[in-house]
C-alpha atoms as a PDB file:
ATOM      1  CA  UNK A   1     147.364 137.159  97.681  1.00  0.00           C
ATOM      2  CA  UNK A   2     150.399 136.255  99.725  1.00  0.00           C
ATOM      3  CA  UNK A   3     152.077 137.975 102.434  1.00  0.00           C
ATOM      4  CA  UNK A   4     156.109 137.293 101.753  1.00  0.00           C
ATOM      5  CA  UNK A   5     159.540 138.475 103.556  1.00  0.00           C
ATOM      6  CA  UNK A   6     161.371 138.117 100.175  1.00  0.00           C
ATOM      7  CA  UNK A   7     162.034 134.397 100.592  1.00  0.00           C
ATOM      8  CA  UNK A   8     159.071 132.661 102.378  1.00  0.00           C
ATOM      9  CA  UNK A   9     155.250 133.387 102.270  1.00  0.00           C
ATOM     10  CA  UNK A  10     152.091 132.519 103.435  1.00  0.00           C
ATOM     11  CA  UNK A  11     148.843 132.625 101.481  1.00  0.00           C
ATOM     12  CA  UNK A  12     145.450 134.295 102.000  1.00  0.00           C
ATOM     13  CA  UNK A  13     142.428 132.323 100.723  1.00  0.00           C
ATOM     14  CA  UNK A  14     141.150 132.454  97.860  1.00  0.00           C
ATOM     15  CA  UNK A  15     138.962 135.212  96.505  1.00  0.00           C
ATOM     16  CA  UNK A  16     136.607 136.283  93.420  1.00  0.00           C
ATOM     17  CA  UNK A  17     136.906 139.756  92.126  1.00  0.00           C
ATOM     18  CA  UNK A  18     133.445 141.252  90.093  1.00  0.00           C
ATOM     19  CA  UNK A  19     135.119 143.791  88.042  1.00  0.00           C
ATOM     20  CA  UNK A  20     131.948 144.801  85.721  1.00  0.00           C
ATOM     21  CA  UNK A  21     129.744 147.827  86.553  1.00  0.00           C
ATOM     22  CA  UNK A  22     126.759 145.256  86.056  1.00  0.00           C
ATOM     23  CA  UNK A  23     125.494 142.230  86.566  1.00  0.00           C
ATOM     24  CA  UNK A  24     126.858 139.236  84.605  1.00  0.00           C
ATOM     25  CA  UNK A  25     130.062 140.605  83.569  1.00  0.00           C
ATOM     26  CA  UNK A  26     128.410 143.842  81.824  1.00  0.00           C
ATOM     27  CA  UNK A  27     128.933 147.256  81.581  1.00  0.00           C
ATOM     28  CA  UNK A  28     132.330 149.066  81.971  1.00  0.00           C
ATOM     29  CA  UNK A  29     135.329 147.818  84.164  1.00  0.00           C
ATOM     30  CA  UNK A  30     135.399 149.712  87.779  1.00  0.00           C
ATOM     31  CA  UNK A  31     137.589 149.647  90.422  1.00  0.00           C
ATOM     32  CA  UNK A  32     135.687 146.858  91.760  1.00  0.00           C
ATOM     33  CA  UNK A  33     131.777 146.099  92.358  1.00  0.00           C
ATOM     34  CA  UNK A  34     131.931 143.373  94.956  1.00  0.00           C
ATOM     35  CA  UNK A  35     133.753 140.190  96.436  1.00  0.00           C
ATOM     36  CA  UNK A  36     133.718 137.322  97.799  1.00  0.00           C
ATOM     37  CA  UNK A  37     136.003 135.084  99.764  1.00  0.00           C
ATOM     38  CA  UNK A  38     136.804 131.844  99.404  1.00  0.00           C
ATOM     39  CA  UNK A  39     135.191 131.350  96.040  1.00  0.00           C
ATOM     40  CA  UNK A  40     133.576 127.866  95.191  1.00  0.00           C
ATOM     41  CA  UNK A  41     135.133 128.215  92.036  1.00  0.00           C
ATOM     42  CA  UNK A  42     138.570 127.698  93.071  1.00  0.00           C
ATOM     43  CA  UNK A  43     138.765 123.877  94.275  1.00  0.00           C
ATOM     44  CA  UNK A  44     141.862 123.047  97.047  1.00  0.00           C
ATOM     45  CA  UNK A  45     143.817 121.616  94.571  1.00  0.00           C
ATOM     46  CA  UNK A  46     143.646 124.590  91.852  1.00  0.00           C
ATOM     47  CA  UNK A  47     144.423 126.603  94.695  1.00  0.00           C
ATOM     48  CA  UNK A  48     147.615 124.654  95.734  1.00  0.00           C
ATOM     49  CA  UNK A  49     148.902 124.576  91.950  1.00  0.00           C
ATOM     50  CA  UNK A  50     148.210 128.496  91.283  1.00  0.00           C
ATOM     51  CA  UNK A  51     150.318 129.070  94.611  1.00  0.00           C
ATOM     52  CA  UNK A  52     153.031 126.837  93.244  1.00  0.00           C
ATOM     53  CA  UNK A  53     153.023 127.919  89.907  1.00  0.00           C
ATOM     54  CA  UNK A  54     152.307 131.639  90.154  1.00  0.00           C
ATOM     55  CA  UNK A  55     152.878 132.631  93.362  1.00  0.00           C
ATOM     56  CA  UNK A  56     156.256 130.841  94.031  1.00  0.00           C
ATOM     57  CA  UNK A  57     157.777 131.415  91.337  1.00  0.00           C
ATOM     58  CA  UNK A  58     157.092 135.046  91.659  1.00  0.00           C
ATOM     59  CA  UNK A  59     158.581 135.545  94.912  1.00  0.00           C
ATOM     60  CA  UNK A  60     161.901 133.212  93.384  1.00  0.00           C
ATOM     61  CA  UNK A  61     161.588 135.291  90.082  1.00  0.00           C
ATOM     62  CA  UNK A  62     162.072 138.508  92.127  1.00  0.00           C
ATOM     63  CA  UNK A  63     164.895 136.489  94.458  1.00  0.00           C
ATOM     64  CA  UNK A  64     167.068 135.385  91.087  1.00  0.00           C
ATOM     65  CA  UNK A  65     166.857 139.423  90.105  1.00  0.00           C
ATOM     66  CA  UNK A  66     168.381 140.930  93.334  1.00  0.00           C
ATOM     67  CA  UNK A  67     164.505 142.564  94.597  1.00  0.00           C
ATOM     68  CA  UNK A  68     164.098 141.709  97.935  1.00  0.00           C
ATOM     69  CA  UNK A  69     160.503 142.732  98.669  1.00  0.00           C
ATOM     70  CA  UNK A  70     158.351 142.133 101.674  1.00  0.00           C
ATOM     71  CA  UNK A  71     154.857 143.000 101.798  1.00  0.00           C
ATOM     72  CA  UNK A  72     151.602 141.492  99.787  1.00  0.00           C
ATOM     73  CA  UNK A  73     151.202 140.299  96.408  1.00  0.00           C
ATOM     74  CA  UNK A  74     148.318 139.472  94.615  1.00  0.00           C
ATOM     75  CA  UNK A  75     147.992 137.909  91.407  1.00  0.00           C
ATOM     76  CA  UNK A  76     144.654 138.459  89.569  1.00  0.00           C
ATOM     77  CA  UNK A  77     144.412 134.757  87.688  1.00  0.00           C
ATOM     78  CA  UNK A  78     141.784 134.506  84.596  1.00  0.00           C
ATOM     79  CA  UNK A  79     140.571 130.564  84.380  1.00  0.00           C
ATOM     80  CA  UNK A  80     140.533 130.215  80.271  1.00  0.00           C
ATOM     81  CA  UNK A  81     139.870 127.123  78.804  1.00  0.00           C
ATOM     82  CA  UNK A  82     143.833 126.743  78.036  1.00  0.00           C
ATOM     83  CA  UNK A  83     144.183 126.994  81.636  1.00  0.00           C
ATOM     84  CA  UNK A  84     145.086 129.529  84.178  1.00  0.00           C
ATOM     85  CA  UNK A  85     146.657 133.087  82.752  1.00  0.00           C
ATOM     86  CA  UNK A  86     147.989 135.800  85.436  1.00  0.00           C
ATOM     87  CA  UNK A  87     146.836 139.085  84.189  1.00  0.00           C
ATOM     88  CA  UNK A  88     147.650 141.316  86.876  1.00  0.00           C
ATOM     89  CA  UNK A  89     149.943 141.840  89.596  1.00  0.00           C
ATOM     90  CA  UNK A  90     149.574 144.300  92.780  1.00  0.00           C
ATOM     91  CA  UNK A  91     152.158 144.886  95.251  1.00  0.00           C
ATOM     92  CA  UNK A  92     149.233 145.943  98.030  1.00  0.00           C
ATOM     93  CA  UNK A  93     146.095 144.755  99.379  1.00  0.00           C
ATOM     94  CA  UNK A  94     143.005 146.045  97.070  1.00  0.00           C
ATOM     95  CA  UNK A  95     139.383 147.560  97.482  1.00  0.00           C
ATOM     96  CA  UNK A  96     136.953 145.452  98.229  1.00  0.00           C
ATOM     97  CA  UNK A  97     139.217 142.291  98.442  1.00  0.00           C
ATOM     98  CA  UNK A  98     140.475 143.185 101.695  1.00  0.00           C
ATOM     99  CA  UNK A  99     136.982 143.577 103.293  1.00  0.00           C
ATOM    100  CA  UNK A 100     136.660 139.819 102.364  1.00  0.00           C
ATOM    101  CA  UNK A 101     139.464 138.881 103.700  1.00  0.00           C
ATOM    102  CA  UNK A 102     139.976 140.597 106.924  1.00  0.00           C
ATOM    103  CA  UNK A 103     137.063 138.895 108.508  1.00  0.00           C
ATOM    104  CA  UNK A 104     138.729 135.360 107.837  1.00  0.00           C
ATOM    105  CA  UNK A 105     141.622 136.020 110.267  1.00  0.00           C
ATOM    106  CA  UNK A 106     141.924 134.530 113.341  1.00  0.00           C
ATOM    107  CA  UNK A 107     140.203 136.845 115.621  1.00  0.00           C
ATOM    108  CA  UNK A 108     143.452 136.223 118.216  1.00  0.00           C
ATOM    109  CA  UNK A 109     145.913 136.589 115.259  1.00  0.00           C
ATOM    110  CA  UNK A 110     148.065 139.832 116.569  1.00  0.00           C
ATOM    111  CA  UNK A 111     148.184 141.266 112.130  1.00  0.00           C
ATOM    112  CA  UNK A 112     150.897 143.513 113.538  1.00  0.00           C
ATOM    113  CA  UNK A 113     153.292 140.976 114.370  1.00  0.00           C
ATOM    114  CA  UNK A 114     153.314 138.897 111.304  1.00  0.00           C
ATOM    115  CA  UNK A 115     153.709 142.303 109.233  1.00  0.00           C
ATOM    116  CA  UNK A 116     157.007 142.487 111.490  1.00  0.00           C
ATOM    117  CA  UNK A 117     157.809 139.238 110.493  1.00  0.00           C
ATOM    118  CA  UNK A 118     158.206 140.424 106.696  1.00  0.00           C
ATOM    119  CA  UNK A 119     161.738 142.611 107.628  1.00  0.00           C
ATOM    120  CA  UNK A 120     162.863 139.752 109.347  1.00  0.00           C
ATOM    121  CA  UNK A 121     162.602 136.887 107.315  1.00  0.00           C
ATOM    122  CA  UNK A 122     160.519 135.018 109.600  1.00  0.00           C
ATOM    123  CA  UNK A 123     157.620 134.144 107.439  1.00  0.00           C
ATOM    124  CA  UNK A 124     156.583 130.791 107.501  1.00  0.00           C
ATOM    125  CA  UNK A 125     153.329 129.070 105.686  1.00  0.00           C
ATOM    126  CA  UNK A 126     151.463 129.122 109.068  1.00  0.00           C
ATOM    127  CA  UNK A 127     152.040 133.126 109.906  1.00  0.00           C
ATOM    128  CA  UNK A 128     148.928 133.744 109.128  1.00  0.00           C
ATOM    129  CA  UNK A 129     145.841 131.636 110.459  1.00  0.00           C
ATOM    130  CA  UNK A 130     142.128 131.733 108.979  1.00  0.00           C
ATOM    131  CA  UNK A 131     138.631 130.636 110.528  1.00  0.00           C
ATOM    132  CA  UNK A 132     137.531 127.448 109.006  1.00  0.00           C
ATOM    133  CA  UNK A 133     133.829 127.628 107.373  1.00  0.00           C
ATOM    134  CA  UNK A 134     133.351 130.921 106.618  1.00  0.00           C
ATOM    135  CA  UNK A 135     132.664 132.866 103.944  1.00  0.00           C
ATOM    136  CA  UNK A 136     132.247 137.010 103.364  1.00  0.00           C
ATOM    137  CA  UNK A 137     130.499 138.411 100.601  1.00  0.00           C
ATOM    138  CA  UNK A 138     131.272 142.325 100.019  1.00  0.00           C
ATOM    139  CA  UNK A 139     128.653 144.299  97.992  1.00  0.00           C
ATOM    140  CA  UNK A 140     130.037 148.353  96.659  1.00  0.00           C
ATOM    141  CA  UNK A 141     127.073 150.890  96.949  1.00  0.00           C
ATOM    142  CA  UNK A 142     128.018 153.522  93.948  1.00  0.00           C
ATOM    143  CA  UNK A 143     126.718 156.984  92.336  1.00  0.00           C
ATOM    144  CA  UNK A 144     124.746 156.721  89.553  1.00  0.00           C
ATOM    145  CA  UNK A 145     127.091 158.091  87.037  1.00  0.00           C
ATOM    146  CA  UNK A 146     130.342 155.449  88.035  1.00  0.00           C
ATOM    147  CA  UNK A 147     132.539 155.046  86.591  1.00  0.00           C
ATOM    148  CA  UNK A 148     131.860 157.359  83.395  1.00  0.00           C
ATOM    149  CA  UNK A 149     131.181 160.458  85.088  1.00  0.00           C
ATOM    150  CA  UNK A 150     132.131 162.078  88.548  1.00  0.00           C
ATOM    151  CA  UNK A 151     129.357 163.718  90.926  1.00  0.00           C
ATOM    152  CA  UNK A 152     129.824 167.358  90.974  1.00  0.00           C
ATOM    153  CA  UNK A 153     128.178 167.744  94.874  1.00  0.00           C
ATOM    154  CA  UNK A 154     128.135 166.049  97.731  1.00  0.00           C
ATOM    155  CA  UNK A 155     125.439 163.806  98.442  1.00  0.00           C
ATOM    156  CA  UNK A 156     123.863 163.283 101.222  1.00  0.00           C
ATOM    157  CA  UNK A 157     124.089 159.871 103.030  1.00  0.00           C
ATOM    158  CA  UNK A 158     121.259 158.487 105.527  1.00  0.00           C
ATOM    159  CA  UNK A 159     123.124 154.693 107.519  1.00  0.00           C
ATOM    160  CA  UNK A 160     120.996 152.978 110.162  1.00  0.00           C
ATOM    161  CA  UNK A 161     122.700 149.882 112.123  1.00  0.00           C
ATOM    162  CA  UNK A 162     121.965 146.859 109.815  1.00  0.00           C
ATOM    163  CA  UNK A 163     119.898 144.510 111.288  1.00  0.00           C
ATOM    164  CA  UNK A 164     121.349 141.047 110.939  1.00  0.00           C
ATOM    165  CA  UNK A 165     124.229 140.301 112.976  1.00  0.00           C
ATOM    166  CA  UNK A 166     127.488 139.611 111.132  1.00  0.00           C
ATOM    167  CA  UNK A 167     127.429 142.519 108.489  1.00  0.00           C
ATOM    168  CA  UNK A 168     130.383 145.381 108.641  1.00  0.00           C
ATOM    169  CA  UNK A 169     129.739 148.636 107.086  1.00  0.00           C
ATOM    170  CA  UNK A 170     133.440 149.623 105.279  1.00  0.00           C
ATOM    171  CA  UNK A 171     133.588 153.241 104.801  1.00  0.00           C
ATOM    172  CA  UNK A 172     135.322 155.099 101.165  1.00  0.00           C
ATOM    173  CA  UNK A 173     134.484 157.982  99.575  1.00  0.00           C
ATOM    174  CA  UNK A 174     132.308 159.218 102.682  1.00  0.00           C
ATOM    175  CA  UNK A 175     133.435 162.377 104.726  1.00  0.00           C
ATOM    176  CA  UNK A 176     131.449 164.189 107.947  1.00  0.00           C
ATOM    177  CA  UNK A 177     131.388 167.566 106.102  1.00  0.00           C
ATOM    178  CA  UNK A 178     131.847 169.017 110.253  1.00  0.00           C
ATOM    179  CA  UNK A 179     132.514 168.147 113.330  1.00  0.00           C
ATOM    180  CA  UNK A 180     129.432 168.864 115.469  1.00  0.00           C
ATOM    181  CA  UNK A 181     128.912 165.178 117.127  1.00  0.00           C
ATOM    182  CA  UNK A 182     125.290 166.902 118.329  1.00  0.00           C
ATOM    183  CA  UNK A 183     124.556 166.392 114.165  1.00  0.00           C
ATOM    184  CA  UNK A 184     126.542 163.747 112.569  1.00  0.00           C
ATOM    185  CA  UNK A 185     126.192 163.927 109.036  1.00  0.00           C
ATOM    186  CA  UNK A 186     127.721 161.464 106.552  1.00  0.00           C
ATOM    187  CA  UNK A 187     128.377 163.005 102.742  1.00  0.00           C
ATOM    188  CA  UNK A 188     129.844 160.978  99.493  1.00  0.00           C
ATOM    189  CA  UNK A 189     131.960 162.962  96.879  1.00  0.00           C
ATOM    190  CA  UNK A 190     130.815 159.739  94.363  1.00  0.00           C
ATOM    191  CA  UNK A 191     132.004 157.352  93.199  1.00  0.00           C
ATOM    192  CA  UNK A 192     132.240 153.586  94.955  1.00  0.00           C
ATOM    193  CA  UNK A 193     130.780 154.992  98.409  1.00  0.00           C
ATOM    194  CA  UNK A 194     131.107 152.402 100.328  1.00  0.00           C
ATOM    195  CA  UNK A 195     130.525 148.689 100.418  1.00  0.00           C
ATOM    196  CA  UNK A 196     128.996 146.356 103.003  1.00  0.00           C
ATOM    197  CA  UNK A 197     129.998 142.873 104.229  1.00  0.00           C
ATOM    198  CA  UNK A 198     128.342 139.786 105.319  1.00  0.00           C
ATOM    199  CA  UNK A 199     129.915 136.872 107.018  1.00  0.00           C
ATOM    200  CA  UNK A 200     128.148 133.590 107.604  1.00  0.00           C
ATOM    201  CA  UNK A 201     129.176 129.614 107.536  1.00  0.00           C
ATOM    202  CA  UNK A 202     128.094 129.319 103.647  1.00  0.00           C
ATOM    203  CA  UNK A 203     128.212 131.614 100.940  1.00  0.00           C
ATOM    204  CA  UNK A 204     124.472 131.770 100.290  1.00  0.00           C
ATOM    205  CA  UNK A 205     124.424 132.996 104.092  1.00  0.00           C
ATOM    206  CA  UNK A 206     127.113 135.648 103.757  1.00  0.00           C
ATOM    207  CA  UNK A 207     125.399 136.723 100.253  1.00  0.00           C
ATOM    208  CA  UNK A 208     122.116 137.331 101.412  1.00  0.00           C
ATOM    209  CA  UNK A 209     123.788 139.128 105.195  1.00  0.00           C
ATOM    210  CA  UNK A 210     126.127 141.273 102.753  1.00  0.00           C
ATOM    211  CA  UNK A 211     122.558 142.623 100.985  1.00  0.00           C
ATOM    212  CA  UNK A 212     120.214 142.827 104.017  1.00  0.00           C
ATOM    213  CA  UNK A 213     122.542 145.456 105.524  1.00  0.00           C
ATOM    214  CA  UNK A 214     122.637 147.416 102.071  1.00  0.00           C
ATOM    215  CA  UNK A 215     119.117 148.227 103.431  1.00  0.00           C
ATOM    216  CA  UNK A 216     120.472 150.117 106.284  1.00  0.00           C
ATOM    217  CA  UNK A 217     122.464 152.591 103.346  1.00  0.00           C
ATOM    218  CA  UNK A 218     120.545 155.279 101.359  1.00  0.00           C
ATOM    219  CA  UNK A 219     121.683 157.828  99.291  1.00  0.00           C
ATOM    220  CA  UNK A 220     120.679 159.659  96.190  1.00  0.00           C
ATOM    221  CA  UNK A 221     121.153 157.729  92.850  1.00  0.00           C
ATOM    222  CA  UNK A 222     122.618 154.392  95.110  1.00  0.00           C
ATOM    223  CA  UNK A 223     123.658 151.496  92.696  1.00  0.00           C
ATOM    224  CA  UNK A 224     124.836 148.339  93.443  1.00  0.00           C
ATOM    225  CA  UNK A 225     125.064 144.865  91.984  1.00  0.00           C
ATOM    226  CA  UNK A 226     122.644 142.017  92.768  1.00  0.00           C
ATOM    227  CA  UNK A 227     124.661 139.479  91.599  1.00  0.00           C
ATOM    228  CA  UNK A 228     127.365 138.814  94.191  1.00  0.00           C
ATOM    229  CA  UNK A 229     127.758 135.616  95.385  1.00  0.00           C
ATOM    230  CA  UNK A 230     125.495 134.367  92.865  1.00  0.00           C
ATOM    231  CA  UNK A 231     128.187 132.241  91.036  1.00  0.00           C
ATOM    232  CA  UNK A 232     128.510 128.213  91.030  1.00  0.00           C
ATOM    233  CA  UNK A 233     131.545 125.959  90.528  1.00  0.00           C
ATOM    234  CA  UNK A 234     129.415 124.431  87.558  1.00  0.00           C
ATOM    235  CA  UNK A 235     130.244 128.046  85.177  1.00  0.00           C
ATOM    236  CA  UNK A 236     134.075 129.120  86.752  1.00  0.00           C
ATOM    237  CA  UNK A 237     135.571 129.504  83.069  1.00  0.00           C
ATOM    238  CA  UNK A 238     134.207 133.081  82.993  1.00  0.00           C
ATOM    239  CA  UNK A 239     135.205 136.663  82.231  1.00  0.00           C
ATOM    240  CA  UNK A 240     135.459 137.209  86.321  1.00  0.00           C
ATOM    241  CA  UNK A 241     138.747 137.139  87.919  1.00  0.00           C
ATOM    242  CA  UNK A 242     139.893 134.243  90.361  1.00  0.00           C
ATOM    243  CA  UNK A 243     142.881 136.077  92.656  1.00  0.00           C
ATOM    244  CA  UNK A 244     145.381 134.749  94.694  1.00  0.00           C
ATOM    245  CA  UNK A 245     144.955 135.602  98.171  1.00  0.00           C
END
């Protein structure tokens, strides 16, 4: 993903996308099951030569046409053994990507700024500024009938403060069904509930984070993949999607 003002742009790390509604790339395509960010599988140099070759060329593509656009892009990038194929393009940050990749800002980045930067052509490759050595891993709680079937009632959902430091609860499909603060109550309509991540120095560290504070989320018929940041360099020609951020 990349952050342009029509002309110039600055890239996001990298980040890996698990589409699947199960583990090892089975089951149907969701909106997405989990993330994490940067991925091992997408070495510095890779990284460089997707932003070159996809990324800038986009943003020059769009130039040469007369569509001046700022705001994100991402570029969802399939590693094939005939190299590198862009499958997808979204003009918007996604679900669960961004909880990934909010964390790796500089906490004393002011996001509003740069965003102001985009309708004044003053994006530059060092507008935005990331925290070096750290990983987030972002695991989606879902209802047990996602993504073939929608819940017909609200369900009930019991959240207790997760216990390791480092883990973010993002809220989705969650709603307080009043607004009594003597009895909070949490509800899901179904679907991808919610998702939590985990931050650490390593991505075995922000893996295992992301899943202790699923603990802290319970609900009726709660789902979730176990396989998130699982994967290895070794096996990165895959069915799983490598995006530009």
């Amino acid at each position: 993903m990349a952050l342009t003002d029509g002309r110039n742009f600055t890239m996001f790390p990298s980040y890996l996308d698990f589409k699947t509604r199960k583990e090892n790339n089975q089951g149907p395509m969701t909106g997405g099951m989990g993330c994490v960010c940067p991925t091992i599988r997408c070495t510095e140099s890779m990284f460089q030569a997707l932003a070159q070759g996809f990324m800038a060329r986009t943003i020059a593509g769009l130039g040469k046409e007369g569509l001046d656009f700022p705001g994100f892009i991402a570029i969802d990038v399939i590693l094939t053994h005939d190299g590198p194929i862009a499958i997808e393009y979204d003009l918007r940050l996604g679900d669960p990507e961004t909880q990934a990749l909010m964390p790796q800002i500089q906490p004393d980045l002011d996001l509003a700024k740069v965003l102001a930067q985009c309708h004044s052509d003053q994006i530059s490759l060092s507008s935005l500024l990331f925290q070096k050595d750290r990983f987030a891993a972002v695991v989606v709680a879902i209802t047990k009938k996602y993504p073939l079937e929608p819940e017909t009632q609200p369900l009930h959902v019991n959240l207790t403060t997760p216990t390791q430091k480092d883990t973010i609860i993002y809220h989705s499909h969650t709603f307080h069904p009043s607004v009594q603060p003597s009895q909070p109550v949490v509800q899901a309509r179904g679907g991808r509930v919610l998702s939590v991540c985990g931050i650490g120095n390593n991505l075995d560290v922000a893996a295992q984070r992301a899943y202790s504070g699923m603990e802290a989320v319970k609900f009726e018929g709660m789902e979730y993949r176990t396989d998130i940041g699982t994967e290895r360099r070794s096996v990165f020609i895959t069915q799983g999607f490598v995006c530009l951020s």
